[in-house]
C-alpha atoms as a PDB file:
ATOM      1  CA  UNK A   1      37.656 -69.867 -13.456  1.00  0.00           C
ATOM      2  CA  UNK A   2      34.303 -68.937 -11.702  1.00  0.00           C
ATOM      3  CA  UNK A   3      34.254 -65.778  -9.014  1.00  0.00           C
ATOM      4  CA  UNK A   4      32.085 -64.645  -6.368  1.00  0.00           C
ATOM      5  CA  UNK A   5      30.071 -62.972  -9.189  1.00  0.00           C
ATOM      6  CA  UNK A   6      30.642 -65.114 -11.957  1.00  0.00           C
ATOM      7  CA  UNK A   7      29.440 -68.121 -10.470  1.00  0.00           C
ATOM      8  CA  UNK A   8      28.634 -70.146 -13.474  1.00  0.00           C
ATOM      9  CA  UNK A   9      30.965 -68.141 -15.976  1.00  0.00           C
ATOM     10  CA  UNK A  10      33.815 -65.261 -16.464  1.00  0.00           C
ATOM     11  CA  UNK A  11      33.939 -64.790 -19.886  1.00  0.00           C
ATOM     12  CA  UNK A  12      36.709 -62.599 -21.441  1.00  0.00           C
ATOM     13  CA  UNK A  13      35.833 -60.607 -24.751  1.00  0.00           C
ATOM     14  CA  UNK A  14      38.220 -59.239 -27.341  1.00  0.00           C
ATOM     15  CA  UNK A  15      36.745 -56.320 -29.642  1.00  0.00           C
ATOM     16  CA  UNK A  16      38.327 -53.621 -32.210  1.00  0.00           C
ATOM     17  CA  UNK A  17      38.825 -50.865 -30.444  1.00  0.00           C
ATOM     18  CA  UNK A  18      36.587 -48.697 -32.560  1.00  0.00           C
ATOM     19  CA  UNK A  19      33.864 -50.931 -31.686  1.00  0.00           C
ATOM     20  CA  UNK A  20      30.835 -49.550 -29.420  1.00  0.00           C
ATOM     21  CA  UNK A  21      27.910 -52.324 -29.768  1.00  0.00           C
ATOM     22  CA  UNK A  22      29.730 -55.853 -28.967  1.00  0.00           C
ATOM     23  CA  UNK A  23      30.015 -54.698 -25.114  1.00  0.00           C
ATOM     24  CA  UNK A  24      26.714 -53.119 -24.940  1.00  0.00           C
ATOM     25  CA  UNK A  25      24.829 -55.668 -26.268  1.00  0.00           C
ATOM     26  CA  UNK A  26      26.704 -58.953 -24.948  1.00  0.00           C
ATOM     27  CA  UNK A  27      25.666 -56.869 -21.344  1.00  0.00           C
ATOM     28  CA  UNK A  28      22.217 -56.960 -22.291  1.00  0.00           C
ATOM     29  CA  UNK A  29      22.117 -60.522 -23.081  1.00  0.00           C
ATOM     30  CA  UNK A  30      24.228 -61.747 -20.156  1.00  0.00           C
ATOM     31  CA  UNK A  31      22.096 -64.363 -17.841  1.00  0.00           C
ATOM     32  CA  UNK A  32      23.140 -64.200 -13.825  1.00  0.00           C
ATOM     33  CA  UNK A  33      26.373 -65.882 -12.730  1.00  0.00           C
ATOM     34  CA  UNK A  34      27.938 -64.811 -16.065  1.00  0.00           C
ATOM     35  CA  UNK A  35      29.922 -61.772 -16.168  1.00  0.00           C
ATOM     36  CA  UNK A  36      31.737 -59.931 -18.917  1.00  0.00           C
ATOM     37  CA  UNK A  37      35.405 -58.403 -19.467  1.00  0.00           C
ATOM     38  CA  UNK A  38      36.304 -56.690 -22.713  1.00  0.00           C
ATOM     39  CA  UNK A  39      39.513 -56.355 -24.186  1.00  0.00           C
ATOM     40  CA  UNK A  40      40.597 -53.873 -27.223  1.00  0.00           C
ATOM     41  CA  UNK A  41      43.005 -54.042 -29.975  1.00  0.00           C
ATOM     42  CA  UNK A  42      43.749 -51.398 -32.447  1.00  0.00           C
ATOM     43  CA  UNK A  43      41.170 -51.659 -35.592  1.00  0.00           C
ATOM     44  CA  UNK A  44      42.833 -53.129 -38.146  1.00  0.00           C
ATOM     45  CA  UNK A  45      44.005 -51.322 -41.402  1.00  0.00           C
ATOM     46  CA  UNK A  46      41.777 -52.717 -44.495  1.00  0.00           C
ATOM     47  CA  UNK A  47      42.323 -54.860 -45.827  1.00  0.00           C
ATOM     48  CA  UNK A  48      43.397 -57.180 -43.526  1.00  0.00           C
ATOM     49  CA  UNK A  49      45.271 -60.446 -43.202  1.00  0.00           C
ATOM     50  CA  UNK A  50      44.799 -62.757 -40.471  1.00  0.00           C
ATOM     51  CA  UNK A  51      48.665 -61.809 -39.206  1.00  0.00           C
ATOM     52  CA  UNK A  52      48.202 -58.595 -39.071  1.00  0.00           C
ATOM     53  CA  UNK A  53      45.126 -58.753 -37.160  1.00  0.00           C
ATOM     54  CA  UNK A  54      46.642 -61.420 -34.477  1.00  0.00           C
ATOM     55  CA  UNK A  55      50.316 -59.325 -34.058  1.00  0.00           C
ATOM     56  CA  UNK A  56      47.165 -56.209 -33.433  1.00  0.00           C
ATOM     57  CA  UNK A  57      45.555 -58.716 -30.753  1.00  0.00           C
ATOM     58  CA  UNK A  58      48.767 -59.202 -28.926  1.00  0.00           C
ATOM     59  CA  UNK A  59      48.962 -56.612 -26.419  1.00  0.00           C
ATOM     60  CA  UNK A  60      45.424 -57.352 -25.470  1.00  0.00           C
ATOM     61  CA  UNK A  61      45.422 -61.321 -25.652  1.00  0.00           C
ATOM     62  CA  UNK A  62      48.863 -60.856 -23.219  1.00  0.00           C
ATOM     63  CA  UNK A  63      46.397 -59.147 -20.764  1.00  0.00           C
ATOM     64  CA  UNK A  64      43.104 -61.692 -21.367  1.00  0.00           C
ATOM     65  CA  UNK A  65      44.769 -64.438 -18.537  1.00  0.00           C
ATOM     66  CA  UNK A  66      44.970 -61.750 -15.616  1.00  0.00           C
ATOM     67  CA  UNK A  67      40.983 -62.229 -15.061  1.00  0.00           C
ATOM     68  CA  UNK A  68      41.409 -66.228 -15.393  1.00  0.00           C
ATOM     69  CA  UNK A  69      37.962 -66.870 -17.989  1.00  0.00           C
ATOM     70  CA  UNK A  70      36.295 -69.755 -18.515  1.00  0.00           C
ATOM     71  CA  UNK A  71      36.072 -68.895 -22.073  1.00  0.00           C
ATOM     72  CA  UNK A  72      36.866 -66.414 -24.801  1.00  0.00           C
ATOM     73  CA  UNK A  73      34.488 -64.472 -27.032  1.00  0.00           C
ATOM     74  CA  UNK A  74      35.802 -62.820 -30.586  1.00  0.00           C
ATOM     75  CA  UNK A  75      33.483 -60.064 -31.401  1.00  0.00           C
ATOM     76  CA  UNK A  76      35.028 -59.686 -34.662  1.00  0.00           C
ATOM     77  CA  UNK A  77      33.001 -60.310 -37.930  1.00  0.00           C
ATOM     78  CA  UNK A  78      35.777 -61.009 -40.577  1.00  0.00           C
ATOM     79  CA  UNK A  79      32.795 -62.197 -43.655  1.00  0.00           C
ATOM     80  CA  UNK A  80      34.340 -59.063 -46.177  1.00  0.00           C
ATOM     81  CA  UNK A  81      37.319 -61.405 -46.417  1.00  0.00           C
ATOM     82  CA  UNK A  82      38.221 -63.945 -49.023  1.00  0.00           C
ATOM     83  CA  UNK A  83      37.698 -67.364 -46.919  1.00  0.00           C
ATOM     84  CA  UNK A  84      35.945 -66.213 -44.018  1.00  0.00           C
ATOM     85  CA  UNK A  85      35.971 -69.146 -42.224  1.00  0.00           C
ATOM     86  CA  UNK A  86      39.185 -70.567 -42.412  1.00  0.00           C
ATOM     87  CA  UNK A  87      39.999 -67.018 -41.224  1.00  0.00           C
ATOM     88  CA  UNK A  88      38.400 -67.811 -38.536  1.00  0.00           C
ATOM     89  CA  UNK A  89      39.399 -70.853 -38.001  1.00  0.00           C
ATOM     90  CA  UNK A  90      43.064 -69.880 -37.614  1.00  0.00           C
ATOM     91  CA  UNK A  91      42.238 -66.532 -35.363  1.00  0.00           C
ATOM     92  CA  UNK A  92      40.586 -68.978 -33.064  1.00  0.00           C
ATOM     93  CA  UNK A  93      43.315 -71.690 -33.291  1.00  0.00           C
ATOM     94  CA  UNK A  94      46.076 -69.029 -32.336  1.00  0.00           C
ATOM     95  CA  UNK A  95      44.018 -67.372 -29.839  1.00  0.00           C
ATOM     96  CA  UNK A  96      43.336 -70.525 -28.015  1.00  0.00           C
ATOM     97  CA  UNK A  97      47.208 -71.275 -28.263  1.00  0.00           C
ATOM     98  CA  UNK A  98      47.577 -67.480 -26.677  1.00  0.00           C
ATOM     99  CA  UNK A  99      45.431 -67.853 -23.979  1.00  0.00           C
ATOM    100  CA  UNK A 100      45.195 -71.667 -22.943  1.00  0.00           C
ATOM    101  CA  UNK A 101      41.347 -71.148 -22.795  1.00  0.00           C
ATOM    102  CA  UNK A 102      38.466 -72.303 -25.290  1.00  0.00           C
ATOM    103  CA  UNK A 103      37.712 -69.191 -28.187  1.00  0.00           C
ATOM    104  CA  UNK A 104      33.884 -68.566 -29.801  1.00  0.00           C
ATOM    105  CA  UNK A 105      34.272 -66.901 -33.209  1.00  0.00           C
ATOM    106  CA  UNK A 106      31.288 -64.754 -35.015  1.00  0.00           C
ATOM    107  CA  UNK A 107      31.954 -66.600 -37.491  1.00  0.00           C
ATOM    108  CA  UNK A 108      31.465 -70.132 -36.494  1.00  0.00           C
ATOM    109  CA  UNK A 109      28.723 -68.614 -33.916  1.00  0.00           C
ATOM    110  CA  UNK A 110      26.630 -67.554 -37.081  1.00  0.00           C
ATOM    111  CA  UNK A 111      26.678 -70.688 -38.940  1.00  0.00           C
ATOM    112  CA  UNK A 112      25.966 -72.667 -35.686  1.00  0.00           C
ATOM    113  CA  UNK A 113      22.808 -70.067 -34.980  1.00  0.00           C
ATOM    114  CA  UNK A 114      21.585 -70.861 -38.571  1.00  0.00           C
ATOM    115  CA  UNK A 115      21.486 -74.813 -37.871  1.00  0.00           C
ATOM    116  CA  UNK A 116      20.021 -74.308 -34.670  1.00  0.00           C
ATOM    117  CA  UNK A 117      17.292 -72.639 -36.136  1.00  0.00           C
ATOM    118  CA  UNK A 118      16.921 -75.095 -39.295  1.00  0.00           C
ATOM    119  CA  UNK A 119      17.307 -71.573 -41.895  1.00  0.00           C
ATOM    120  CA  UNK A 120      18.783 -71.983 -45.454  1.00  0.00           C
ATOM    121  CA  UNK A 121      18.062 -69.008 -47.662  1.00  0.00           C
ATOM    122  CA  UNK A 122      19.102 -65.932 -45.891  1.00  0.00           C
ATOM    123  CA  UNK A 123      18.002 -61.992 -46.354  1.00  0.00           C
ATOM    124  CA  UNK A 124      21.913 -60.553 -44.954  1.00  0.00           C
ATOM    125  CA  UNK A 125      22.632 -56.917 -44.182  1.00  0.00           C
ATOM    126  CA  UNK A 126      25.797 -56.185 -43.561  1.00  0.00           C
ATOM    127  CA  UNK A 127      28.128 -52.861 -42.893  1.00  0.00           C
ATOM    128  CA  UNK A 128      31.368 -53.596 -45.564  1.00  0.00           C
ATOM    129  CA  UNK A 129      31.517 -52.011 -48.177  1.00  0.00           C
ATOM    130  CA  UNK A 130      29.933 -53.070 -51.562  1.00  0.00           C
ATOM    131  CA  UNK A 131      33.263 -54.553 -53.408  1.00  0.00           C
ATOM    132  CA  UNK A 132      32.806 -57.153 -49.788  1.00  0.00           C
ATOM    133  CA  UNK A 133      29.247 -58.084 -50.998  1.00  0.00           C
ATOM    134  CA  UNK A 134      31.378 -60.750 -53.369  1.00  0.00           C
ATOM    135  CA  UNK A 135      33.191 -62.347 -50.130  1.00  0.00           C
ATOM    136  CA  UNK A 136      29.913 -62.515 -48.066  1.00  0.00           C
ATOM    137  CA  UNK A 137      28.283 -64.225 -50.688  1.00  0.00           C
ATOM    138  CA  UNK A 138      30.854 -66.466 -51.262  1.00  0.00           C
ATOM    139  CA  UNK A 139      31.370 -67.396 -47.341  1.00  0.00           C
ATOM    140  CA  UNK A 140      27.662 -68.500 -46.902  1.00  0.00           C
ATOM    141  CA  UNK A 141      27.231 -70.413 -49.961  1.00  0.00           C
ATOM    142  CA  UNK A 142      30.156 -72.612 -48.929  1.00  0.00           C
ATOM    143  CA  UNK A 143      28.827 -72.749 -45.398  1.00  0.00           C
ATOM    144  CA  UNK A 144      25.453 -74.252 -47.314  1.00  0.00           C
ATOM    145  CA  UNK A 145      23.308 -71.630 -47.021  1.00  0.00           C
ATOM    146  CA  UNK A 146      21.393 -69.708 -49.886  1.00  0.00           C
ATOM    147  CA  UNK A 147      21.703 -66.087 -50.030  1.00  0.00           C
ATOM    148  CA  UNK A 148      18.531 -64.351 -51.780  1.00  0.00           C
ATOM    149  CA  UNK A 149      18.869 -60.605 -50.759  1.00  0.00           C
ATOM    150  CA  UNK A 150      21.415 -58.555 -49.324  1.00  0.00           C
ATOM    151  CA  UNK A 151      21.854 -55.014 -47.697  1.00  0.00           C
ATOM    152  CA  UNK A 152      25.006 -52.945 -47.932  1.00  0.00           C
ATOM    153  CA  UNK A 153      25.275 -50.319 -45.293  1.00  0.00           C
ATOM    154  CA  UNK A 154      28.629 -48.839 -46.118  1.00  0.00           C
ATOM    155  CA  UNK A 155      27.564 -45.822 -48.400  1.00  0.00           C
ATOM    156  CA  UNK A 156      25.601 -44.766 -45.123  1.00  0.00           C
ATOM    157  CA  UNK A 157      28.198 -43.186 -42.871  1.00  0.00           C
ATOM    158  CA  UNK A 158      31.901 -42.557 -43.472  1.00  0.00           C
ATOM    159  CA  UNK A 159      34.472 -43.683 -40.865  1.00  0.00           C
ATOM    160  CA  UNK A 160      36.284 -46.401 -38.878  1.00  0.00           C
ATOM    161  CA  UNK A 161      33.511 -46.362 -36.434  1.00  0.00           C
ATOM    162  CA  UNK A 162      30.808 -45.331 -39.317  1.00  0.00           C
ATOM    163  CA  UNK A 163      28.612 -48.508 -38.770  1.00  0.00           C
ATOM    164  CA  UNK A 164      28.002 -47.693 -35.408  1.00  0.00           C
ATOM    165  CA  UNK A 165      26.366 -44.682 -36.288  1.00  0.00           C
ATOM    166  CA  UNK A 166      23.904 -46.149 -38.424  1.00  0.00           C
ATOM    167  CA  UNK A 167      20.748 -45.358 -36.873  1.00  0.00           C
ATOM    168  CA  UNK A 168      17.961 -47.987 -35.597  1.00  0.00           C
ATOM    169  CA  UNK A 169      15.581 -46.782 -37.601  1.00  0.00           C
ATOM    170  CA  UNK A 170      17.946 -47.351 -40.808  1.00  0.00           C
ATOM    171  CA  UNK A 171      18.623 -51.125 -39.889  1.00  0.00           C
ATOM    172  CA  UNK A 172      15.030 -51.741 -39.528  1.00  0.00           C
ATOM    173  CA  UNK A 173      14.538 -50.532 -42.809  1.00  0.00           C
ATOM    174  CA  UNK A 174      17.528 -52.568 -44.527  1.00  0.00           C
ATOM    175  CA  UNK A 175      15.963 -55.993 -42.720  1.00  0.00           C
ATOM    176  CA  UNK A 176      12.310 -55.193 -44.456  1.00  0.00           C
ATOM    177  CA  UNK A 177      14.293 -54.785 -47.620  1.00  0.00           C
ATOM    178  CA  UNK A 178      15.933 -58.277 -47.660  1.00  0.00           C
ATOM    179  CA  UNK A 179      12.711 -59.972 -46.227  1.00  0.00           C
ATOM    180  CA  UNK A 180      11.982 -61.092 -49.678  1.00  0.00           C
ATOM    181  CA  UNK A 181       9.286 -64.149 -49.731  1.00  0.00           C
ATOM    182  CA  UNK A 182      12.162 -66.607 -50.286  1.00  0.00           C
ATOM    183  CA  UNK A 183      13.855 -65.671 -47.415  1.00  0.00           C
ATOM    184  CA  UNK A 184      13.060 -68.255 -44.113  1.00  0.00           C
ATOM    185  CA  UNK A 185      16.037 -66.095 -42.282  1.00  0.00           C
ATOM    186  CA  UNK A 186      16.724 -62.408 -41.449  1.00  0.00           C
ATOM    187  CA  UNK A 187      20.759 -61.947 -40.636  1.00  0.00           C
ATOM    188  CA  UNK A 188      23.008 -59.436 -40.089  1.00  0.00           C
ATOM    189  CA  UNK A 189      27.108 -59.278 -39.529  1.00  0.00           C
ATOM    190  CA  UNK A 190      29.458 -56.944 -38.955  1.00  0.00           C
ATOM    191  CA  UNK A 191      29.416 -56.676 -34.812  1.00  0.00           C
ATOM    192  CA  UNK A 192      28.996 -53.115 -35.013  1.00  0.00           C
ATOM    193  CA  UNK A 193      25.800 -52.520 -36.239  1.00  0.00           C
ATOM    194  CA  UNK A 194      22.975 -51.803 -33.663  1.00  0.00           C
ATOM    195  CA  UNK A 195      20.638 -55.285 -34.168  1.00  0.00           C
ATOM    196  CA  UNK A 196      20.418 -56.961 -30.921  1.00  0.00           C
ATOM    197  CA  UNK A 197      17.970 -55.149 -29.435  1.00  0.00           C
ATOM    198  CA  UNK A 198      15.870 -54.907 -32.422  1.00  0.00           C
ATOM    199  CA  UNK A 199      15.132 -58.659 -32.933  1.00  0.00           C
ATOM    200  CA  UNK A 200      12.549 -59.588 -30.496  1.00  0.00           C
ATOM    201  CA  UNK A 201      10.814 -56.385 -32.841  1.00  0.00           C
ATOM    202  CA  UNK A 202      11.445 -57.546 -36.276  1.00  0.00           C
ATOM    203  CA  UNK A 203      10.648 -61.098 -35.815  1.00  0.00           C
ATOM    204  CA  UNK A 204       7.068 -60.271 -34.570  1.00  0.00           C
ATOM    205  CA  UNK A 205       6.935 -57.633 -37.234  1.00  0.00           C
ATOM    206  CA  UNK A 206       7.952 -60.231 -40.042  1.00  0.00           C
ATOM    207  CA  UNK A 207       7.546 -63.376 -38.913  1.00  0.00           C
ATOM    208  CA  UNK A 208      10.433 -64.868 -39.205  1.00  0.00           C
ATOM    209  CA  UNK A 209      13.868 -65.605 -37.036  1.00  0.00           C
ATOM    210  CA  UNK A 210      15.905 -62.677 -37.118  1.00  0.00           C
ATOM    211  CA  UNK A 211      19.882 -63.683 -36.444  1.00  0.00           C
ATOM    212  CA  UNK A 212      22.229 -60.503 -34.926  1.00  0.00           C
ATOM    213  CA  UNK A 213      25.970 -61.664 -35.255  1.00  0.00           C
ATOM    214  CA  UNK A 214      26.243 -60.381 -31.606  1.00  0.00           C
ATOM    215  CA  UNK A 215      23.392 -62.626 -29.763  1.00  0.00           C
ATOM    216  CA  UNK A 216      24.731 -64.985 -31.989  1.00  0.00           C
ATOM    217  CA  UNK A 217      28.379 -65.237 -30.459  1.00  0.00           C
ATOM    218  CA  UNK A 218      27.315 -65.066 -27.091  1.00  0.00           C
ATOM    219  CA  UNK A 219      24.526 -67.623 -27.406  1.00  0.00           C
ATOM    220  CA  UNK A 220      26.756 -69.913 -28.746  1.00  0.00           C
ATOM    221  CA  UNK A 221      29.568 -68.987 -26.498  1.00  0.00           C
ATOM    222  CA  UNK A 222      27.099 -70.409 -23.562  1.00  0.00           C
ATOM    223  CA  UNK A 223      26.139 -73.026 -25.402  1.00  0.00           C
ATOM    224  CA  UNK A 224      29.782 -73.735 -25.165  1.00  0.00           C
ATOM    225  CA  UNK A 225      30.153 -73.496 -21.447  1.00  0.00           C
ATOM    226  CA  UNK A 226      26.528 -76.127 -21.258  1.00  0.00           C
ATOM    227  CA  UNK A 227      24.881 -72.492 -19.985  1.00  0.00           C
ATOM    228  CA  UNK A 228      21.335 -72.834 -21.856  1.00  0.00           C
ATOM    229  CA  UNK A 229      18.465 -71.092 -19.819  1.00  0.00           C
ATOM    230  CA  UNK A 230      18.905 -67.763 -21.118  1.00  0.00           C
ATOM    231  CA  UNK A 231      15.159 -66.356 -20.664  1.00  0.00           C
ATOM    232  CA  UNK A 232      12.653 -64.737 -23.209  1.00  0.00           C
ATOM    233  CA  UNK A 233      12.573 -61.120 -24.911  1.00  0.00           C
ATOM    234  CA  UNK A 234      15.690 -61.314 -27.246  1.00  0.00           C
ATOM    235  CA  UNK A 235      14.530 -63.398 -29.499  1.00  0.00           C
ATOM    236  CA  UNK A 236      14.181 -67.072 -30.543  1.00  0.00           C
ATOM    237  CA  UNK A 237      17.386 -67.846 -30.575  1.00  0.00           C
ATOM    238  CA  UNK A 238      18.241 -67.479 -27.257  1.00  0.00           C
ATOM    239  CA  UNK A 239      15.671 -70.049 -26.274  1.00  0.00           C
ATOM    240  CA  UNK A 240      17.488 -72.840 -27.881  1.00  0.00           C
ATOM    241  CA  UNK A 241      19.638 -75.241 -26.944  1.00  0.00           C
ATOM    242  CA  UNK A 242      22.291 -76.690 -29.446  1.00  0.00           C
END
């Protein structure tokens, strides 16, 4: 339900615990009348089953209905596991049962961003490690898209929160090394990577639309709740309308 300061939205968002970019950049993107409220569950062991990562959810999901959202937002990138999307699929499916209120995935966010934005073959740099490469590549083929270059970022830092540490500078540099000519799309999952605030950057340095799984979710999350003026400066995405 709306407040005196979400007037057009209250949006509830659930992140890993270790993760330090979803809130940060979801703030940067939010448009007035729409205000944000993160919730944190324990990051999950690797690898992990969808299960195991709901029964980790719990104690925050219990605690999502106190601030009575419009909608829910899953800042959770689950691509380095086999069948991504029906993943997905069944996180949002329980999560909606949980909570009683509508749930945005990454996952379906991403796909829906791609459409939107008429891309097929896709440059992807990602934070997993390299033995996920197989399951990304996997997930966006069956989604219909073409993958012609991809970035792993694992090897960079060491850690549960290791992608989070992996500078600016370094993510620039892994999106000019997947912007192959046969690439009409620039992407990157894994929510906690720094991207967001780079795009408006890369896509007048390359040319081309530049997809971060985190404007990604929320765009589409508004898109959800018919919220569509979003303004200029974070890319082209966020001036469409599904």
């Amino acid at each position: 339900m709306t407040d005196a300061l979400g007037t057009r939205a209250v949006l509830a968002v659930l992140v890993p615990s270790t993760n330090t970019m979803v809130e940060p950049d979801l703030a940067s993107l939010q448009p007035p009348g729409v205000t944000n409220h993160t919730f944190r569950f324990p990051f999950p062991e690797l690898p992990a089953s969808p299960e195991r990562l709901l029964a980790l959810m719990e104690p925050a999901v219990a605690m999502v209905g106190a601030c009575e959202p419009d909608h829910l937002v899953l800042g959770y990138s689950p691509e380095y596991m086999p069948q991504a999307a029906a993943v997905a699929r069944h996180l949002k499916a329980s999560l909606e049962q949980a909570t009683g209120v509508a749930v945005s995935t990454a996952t379906e966010a991403v796909s829906a961003a791609l459409r939107a934005l008429n891309c097929k073959r896709l440059g992807i740099v990602n934070p997993f490690p390299e033995q996920a490469n197989a399951a990304v590549l996997n997930h966006f083929q069956s989604e219909g898209f073409e993958v012609q270059a991809m970035e792993c970022l694992a090897s960079a830092q060491k850690g549960k929160v290791f992608s989070a540490r992996i500078s600016a500078e370094r993510i620039r540099a892994a999106f000019r090394a997947v912007d192959h000519s046969s690439v009409d799309c620039l992407l990157q999952v894994g929510t906690n990577l720094v991207a967001t605030s780079l795009v408006e950057q890369l896509e007048q340095e390359l040319g081309k639309p530049v997809v971060a799984v985190n404007t990604a979710t929320y765009w589409y999350a508004l898109q959800q709740l018919n919220i569509h003026q979003l303004g200029s400066g974070n890319g082209r995405l966020m001036q469409l309308a599904m």
